[in-house]
ModelCIF file with pLDDT and N, C-alpha, C, O atoms, coordinates in Angstrom:
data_MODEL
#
_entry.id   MODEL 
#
_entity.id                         1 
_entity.type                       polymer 
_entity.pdbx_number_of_molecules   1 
#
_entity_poly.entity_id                      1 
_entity_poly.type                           'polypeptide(L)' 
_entity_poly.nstd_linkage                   no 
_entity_poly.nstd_monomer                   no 
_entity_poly.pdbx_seq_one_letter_code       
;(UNK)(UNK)(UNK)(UNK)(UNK)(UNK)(UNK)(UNK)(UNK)(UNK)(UNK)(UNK)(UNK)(UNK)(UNK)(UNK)
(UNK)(UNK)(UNK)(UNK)(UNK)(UNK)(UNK)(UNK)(UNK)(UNK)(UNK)(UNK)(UNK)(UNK)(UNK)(UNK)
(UNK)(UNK)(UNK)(UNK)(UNK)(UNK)(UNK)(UNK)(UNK)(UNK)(UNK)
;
_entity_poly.pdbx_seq_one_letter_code_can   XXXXXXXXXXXXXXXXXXXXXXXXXXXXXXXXXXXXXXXXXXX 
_entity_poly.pdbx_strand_id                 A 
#
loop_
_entity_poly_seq.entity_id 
_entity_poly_seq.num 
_entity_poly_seq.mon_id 
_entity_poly_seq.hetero 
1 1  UNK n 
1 2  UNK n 
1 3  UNK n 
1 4  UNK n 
1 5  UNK n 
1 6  UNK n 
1 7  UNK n 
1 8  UNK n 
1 9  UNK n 
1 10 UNK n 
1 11 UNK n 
1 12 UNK n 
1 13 UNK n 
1 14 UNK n 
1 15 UNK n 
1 16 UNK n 
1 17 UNK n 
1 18 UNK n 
1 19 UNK n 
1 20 UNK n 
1 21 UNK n 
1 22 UNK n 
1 23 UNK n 
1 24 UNK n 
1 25 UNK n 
1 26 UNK n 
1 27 UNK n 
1 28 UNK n 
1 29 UNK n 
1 30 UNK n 
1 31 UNK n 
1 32 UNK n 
1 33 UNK n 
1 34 UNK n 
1 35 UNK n 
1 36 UNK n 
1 37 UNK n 
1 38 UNK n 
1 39 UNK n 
1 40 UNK n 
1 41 UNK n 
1 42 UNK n 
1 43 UNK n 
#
_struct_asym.id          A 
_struct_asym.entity_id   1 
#
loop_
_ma_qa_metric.id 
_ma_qa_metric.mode 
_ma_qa_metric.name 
_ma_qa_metric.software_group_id 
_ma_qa_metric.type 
1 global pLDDT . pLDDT 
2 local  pLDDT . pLDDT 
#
_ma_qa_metric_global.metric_id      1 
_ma_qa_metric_global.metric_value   96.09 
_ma_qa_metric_global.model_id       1 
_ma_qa_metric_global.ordinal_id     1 
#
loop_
_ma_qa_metric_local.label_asym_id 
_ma_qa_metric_local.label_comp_id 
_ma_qa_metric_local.label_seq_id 
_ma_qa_metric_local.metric_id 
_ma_qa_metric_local.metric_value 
_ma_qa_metric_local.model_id 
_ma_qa_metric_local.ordinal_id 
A UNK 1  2 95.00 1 1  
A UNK 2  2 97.00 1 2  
A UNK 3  2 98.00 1 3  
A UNK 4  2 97.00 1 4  
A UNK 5  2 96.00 1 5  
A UNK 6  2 94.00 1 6  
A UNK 7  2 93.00 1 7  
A UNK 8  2 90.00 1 8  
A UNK 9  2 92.00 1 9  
A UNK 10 2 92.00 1 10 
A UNK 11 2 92.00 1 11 
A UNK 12 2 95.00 1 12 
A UNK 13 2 92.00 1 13 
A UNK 14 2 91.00 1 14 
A UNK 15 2 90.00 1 15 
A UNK 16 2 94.00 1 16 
A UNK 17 2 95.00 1 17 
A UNK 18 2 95.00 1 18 
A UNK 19 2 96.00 1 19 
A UNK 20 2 97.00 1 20 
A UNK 21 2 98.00 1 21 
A UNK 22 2 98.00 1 22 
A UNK 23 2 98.00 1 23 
A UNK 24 2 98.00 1 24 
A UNK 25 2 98.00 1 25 
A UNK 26 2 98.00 1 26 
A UNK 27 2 98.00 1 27 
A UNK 28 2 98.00 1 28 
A UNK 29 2 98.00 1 29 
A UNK 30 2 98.00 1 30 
A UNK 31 2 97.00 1 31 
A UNK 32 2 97.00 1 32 
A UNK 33 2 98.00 1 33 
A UNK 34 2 98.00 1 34 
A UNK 35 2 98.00 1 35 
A UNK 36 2 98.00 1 36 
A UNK 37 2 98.00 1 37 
A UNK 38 2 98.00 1 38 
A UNK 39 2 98.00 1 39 
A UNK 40 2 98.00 1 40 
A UNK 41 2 97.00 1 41 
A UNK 42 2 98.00 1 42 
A UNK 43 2 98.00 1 43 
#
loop_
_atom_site.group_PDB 
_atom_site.id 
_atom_site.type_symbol 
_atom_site.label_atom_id 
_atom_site.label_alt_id 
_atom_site.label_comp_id 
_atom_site.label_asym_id 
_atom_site.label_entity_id 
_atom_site.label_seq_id 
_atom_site.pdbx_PDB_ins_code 
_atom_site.Cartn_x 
_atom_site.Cartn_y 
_atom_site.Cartn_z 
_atom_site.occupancy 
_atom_site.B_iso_or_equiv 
_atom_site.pdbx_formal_charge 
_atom_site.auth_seq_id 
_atom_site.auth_comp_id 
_atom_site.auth_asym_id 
_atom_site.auth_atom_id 
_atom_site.pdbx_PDB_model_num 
ATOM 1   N N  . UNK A 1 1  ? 6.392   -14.938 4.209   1.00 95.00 ? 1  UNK A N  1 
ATOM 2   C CA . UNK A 1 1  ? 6.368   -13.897 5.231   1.00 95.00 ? 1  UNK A CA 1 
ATOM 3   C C  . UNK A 1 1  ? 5.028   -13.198 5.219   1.00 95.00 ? 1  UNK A C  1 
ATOM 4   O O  . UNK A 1 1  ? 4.383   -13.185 4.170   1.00 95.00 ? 1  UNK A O  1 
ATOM 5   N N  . UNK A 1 2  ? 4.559   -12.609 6.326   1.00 97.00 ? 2  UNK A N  1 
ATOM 6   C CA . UNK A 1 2  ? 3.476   -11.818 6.508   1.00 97.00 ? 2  UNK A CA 1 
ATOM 7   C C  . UNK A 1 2  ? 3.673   -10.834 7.168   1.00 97.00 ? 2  UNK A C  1 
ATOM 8   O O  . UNK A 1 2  ? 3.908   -11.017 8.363   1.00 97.00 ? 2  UNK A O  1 
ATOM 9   N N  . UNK A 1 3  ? 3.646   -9.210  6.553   1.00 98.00 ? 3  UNK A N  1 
ATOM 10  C CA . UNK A 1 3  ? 3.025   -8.331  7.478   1.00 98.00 ? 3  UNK A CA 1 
ATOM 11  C C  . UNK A 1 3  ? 1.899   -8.036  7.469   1.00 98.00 ? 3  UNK A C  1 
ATOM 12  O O  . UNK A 1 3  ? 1.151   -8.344  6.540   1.00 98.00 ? 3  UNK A O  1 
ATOM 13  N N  . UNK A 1 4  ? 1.403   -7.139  8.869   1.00 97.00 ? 4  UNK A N  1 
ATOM 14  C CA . UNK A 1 4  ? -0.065  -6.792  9.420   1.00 97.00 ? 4  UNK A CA 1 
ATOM 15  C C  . UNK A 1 4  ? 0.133   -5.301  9.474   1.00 97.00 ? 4  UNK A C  1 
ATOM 16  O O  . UNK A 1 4  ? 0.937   -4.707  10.192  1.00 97.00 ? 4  UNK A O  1 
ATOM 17  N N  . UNK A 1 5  ? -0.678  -4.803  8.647   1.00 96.00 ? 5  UNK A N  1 
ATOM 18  C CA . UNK A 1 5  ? -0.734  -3.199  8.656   1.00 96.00 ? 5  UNK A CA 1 
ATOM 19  C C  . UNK A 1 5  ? -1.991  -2.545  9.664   1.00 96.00 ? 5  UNK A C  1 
ATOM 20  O O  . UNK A 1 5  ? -3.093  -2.769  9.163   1.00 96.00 ? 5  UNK A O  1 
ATOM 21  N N  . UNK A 1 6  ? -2.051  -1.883  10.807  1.00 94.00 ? 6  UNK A N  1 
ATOM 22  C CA . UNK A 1 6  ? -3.025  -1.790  11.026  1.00 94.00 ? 6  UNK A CA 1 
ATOM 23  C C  . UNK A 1 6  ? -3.321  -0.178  11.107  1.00 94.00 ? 6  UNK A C  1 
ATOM 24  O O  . UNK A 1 6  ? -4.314  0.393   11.557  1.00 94.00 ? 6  UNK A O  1 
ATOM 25  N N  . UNK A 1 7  ? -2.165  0.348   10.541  1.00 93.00 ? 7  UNK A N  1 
ATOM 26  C CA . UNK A 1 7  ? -2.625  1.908   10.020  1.00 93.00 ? 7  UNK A CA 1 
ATOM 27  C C  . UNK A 1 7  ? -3.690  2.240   9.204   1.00 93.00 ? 7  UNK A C  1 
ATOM 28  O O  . UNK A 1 7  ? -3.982  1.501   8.264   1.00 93.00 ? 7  UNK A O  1 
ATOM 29  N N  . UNK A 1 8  ? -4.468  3.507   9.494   1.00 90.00 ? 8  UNK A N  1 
ATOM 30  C CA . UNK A 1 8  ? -5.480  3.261   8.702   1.00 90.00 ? 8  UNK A CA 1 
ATOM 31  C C  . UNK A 1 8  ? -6.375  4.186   9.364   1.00 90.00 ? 8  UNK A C  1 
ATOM 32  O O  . UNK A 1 8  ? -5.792  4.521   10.395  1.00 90.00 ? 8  UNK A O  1 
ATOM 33  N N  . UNK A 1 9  ? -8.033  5.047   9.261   1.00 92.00 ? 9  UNK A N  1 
ATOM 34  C CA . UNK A 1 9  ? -9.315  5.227   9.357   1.00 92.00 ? 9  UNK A CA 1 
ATOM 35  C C  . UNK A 1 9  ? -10.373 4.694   8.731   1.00 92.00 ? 9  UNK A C  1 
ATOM 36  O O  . UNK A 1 9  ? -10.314 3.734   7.963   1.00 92.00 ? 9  UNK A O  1 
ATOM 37  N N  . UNK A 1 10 ? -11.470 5.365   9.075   1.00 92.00 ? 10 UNK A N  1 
ATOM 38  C CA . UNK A 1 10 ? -12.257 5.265   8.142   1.00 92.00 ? 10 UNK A CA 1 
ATOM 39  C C  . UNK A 1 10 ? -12.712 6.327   6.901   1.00 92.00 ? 10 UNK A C  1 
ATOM 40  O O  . UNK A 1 10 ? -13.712 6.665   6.269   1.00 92.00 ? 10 UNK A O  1 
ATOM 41  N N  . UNK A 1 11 ? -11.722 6.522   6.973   1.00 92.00 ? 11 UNK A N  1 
ATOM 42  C CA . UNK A 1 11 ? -11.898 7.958   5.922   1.00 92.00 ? 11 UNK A CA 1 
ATOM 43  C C  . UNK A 1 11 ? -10.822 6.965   4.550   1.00 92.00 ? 11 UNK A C  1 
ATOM 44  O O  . UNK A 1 11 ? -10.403 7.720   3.673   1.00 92.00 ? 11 UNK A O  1 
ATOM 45  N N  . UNK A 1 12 ? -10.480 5.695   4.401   1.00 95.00 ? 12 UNK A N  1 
ATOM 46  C CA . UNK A 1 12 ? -10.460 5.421   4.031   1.00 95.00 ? 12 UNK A CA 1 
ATOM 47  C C  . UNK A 1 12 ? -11.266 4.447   3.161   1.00 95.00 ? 12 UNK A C  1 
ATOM 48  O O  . UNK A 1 12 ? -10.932 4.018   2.057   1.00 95.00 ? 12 UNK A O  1 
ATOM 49  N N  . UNK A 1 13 ? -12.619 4.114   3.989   1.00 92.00 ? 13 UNK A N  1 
ATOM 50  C CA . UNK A 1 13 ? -13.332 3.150   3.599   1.00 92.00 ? 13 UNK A CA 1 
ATOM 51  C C  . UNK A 1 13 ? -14.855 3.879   2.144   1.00 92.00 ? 13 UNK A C  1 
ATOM 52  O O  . UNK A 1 13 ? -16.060 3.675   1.998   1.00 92.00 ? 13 UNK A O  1 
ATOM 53  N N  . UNK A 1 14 ? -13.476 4.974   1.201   1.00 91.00 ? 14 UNK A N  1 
ATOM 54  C CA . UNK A 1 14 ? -14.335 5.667   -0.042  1.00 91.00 ? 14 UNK A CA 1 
ATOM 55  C C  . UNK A 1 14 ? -13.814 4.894   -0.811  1.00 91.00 ? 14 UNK A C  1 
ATOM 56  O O  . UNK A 1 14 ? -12.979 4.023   -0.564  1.00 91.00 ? 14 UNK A O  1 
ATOM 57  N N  . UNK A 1 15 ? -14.535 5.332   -2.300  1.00 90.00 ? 15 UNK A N  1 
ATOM 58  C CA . UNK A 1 15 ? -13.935 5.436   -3.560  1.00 90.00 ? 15 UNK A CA 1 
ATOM 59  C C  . UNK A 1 15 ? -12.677 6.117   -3.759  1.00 90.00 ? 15 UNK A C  1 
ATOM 60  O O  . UNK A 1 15 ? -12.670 7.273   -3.335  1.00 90.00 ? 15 UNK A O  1 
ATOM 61  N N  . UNK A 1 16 ? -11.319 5.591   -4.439  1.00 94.00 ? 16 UNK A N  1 
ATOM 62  C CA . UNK A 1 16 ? -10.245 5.878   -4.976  1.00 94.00 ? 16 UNK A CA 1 
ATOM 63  C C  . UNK A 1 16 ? -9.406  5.534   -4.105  1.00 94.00 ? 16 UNK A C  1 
ATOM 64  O O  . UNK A 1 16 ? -8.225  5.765   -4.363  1.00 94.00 ? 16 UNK A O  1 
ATOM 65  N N  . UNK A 1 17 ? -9.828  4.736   -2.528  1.00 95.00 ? 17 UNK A N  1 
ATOM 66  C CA . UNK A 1 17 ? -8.530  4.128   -2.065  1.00 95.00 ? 17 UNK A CA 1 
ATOM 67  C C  . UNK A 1 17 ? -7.914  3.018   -2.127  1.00 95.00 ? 17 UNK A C  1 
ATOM 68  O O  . UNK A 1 17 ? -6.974  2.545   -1.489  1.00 95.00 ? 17 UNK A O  1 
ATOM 69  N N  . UNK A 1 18 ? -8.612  2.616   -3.052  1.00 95.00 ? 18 UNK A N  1 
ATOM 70  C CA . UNK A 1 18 ? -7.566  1.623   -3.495  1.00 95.00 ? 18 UNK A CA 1 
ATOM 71  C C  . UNK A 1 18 ? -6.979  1.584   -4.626  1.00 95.00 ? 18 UNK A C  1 
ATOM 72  O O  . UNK A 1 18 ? -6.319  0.644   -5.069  1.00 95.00 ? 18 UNK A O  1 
ATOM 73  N N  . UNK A 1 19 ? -7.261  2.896   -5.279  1.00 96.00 ? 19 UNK A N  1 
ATOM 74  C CA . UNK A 1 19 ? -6.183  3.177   -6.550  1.00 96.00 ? 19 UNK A CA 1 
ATOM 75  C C  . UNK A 1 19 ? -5.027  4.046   -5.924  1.00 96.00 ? 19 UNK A C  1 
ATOM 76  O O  . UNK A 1 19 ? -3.987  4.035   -6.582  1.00 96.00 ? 19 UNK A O  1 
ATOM 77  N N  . UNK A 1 20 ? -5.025  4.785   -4.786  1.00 97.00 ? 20 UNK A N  1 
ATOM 78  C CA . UNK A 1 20 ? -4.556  5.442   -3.838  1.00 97.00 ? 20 UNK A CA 1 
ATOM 79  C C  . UNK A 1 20 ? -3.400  4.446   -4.151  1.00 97.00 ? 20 UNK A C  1 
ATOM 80  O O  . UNK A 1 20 ? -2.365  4.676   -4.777  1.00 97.00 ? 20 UNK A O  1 
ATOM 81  N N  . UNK A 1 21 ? -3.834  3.230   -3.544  1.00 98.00 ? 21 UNK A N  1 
ATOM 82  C CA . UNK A 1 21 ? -3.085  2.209   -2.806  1.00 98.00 ? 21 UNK A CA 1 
ATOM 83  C C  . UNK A 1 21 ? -2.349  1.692   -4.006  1.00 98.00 ? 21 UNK A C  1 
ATOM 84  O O  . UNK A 1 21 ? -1.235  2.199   -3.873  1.00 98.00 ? 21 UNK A O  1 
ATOM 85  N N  . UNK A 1 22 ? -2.336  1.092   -4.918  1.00 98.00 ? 22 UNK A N  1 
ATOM 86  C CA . UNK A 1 22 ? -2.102  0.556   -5.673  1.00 98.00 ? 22 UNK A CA 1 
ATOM 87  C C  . UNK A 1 22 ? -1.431  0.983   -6.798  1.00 98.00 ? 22 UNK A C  1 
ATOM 88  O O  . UNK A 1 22 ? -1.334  0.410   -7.884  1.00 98.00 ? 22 UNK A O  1 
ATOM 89  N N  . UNK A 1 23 ? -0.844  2.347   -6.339  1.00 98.00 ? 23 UNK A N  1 
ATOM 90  C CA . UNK A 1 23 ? -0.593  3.547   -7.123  1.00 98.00 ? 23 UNK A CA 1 
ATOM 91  C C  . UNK A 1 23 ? 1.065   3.658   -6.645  1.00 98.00 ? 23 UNK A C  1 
ATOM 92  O O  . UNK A 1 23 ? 2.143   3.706   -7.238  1.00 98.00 ? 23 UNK A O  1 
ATOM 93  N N  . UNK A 1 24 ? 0.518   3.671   -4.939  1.00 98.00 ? 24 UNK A N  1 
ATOM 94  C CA . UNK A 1 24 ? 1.939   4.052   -3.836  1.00 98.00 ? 24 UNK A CA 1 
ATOM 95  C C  . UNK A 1 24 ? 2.340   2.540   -4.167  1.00 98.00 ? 24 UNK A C  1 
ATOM 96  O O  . UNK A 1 24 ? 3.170   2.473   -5.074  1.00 98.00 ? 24 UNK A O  1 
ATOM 97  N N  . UNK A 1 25 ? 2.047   1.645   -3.780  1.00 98.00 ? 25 UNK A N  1 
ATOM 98  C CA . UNK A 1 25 ? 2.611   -0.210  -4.140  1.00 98.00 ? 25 UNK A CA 1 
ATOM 99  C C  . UNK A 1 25 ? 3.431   -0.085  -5.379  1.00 98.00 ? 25 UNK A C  1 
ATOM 100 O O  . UNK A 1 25 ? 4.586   -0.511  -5.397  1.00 98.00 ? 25 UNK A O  1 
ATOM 101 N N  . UNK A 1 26 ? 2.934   0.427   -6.315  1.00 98.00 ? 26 UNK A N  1 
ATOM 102 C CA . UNK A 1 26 ? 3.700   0.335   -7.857  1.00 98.00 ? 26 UNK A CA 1 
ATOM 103 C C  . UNK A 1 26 ? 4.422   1.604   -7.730  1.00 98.00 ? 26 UNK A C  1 
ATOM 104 O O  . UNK A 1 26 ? 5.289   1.252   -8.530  1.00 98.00 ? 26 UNK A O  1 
ATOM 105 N N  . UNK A 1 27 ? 4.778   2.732   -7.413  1.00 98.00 ? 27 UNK A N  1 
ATOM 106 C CA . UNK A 1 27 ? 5.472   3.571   -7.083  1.00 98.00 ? 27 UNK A CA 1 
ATOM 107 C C  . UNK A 1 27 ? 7.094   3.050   -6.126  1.00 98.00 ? 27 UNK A C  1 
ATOM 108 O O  . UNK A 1 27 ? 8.306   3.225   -6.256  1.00 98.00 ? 27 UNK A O  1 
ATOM 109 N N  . UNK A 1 28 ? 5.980   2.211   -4.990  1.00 98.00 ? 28 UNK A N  1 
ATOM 110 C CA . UNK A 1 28 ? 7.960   1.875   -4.137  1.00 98.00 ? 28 UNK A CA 1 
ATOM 111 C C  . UNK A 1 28 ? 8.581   0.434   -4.923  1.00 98.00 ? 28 UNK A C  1 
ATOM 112 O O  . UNK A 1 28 ? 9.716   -0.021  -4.778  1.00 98.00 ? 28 UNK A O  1 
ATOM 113 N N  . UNK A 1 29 ? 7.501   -0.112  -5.773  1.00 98.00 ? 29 UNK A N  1 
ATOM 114 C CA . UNK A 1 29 ? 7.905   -1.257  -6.616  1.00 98.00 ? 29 UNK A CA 1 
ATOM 115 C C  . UNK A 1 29 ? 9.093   -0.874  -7.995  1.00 98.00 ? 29 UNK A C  1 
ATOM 116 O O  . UNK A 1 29 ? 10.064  -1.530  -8.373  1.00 98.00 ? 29 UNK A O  1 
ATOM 117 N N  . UNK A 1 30 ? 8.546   0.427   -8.503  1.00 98.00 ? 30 UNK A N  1 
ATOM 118 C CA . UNK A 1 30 ? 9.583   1.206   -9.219  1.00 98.00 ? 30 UNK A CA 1 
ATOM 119 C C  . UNK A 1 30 ? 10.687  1.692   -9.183  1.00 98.00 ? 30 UNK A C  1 
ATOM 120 O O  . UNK A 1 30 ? 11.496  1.919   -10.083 1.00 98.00 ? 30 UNK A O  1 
ATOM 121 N N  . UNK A 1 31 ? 10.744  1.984   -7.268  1.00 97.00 ? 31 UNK A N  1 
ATOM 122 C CA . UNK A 1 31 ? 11.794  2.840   -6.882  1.00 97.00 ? 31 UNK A CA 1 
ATOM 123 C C  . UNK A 1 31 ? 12.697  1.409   -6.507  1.00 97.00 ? 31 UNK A C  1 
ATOM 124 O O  . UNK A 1 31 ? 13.710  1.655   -5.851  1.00 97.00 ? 31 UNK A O  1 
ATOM 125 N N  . UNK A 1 32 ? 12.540  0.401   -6.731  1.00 97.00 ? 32 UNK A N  1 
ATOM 126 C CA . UNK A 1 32 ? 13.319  -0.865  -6.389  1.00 97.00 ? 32 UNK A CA 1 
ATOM 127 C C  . UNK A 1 32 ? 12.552  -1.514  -5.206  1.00 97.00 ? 32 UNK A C  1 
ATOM 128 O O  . UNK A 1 32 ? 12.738  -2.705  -5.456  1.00 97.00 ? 32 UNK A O  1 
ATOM 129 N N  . UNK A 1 33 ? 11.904  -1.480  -4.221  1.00 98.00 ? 33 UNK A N  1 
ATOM 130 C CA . UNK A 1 33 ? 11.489  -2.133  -3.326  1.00 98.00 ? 33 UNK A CA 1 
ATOM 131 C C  . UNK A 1 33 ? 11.104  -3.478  -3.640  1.00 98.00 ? 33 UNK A C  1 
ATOM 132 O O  . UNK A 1 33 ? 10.528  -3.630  -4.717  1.00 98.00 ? 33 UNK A O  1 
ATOM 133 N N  . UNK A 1 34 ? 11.249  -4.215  -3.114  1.00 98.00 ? 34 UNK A N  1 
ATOM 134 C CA . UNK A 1 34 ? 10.613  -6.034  -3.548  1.00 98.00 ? 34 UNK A CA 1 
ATOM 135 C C  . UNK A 1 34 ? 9.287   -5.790  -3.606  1.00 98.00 ? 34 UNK A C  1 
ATOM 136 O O  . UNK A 1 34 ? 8.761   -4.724  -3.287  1.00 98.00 ? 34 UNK A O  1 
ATOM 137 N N  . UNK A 1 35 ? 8.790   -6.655  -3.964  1.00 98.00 ? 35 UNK A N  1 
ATOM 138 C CA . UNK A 1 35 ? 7.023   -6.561  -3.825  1.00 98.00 ? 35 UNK A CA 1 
ATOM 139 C C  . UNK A 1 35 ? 6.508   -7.026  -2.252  1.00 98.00 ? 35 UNK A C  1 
ATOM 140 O O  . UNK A 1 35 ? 5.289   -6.883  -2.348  1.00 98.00 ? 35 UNK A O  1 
ATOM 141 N N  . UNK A 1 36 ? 6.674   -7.315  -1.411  1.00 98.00 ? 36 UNK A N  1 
ATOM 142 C CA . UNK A 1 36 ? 6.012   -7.392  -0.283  1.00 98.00 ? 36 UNK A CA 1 
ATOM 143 C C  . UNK A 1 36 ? 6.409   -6.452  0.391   1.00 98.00 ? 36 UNK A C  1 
ATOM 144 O O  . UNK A 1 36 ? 5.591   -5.877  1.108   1.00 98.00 ? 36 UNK A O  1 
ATOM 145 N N  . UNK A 1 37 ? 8.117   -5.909  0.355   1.00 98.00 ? 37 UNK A N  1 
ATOM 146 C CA . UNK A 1 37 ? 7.974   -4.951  1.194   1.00 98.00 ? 37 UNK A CA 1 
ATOM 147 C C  . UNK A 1 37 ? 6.979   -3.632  0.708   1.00 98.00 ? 37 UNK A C  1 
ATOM 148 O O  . UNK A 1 37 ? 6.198   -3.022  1.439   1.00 98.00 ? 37 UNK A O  1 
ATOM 149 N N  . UNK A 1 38 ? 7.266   -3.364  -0.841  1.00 98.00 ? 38 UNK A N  1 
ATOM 150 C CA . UNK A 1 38 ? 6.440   -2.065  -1.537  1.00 98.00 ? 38 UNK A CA 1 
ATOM 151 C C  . UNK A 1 38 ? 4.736   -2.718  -0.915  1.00 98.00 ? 38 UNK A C  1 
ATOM 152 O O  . UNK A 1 38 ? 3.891   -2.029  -0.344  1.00 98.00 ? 38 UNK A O  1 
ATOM 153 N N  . UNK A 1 39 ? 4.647   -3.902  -1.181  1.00 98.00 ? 39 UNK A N  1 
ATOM 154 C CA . UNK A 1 39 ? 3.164   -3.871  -0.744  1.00 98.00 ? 39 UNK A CA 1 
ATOM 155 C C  . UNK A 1 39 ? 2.995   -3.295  1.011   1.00 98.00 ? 39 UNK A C  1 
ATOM 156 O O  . UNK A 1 39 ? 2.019   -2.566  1.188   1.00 98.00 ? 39 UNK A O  1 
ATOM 157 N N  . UNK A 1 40 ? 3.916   -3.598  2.323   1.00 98.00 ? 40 UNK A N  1 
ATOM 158 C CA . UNK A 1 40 ? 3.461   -3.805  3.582   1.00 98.00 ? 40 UNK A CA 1 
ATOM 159 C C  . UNK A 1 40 ? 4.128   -2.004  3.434   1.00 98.00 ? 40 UNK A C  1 
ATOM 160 O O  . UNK A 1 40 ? 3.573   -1.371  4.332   1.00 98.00 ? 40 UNK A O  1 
ATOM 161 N N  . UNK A 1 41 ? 5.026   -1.120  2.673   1.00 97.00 ? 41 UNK A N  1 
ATOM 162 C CA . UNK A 1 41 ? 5.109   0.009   2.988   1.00 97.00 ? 41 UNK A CA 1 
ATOM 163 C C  . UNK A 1 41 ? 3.776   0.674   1.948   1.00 97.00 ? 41 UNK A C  1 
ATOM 164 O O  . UNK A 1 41 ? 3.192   1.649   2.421   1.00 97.00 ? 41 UNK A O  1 
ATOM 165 N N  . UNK A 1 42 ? 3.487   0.355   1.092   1.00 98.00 ? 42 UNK A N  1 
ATOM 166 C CA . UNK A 1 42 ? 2.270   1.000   0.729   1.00 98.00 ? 42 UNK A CA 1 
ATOM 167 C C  . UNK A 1 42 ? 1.272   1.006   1.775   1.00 98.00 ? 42 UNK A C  1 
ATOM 168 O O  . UNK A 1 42 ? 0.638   2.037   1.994   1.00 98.00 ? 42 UNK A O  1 
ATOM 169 N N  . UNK A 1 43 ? 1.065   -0.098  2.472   1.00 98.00 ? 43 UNK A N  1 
ATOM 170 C CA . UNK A 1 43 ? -0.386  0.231   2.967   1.00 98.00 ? 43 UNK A CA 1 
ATOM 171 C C  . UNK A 1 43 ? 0.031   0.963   4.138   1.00 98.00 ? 43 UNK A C  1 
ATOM 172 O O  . UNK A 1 43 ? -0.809  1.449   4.894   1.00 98.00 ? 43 UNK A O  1 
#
């Protein structure tokens, strides 16, 4: 399966968003989410 996230600025394109990211991914991965969905609701 593939989702396409196209939420987003450029006020994302700093330092720490992708620990941001990777933070919320392992957060809905904890709360039970599968890993693709925690990945396509993280981003």
């Amino acid at each position: 399966k593939v989702y396409l996230c196209t939420e987003g600025t450029t006020a994302l394109a700093k330092g720490g968003s992708g620990d941001m990211l990777a933070g919320i991914v392992s957060s809905y991965v904890a709360q039970g989410c599968n890993a693709l969905d925690a990945a396509a609701l993280g981003s």
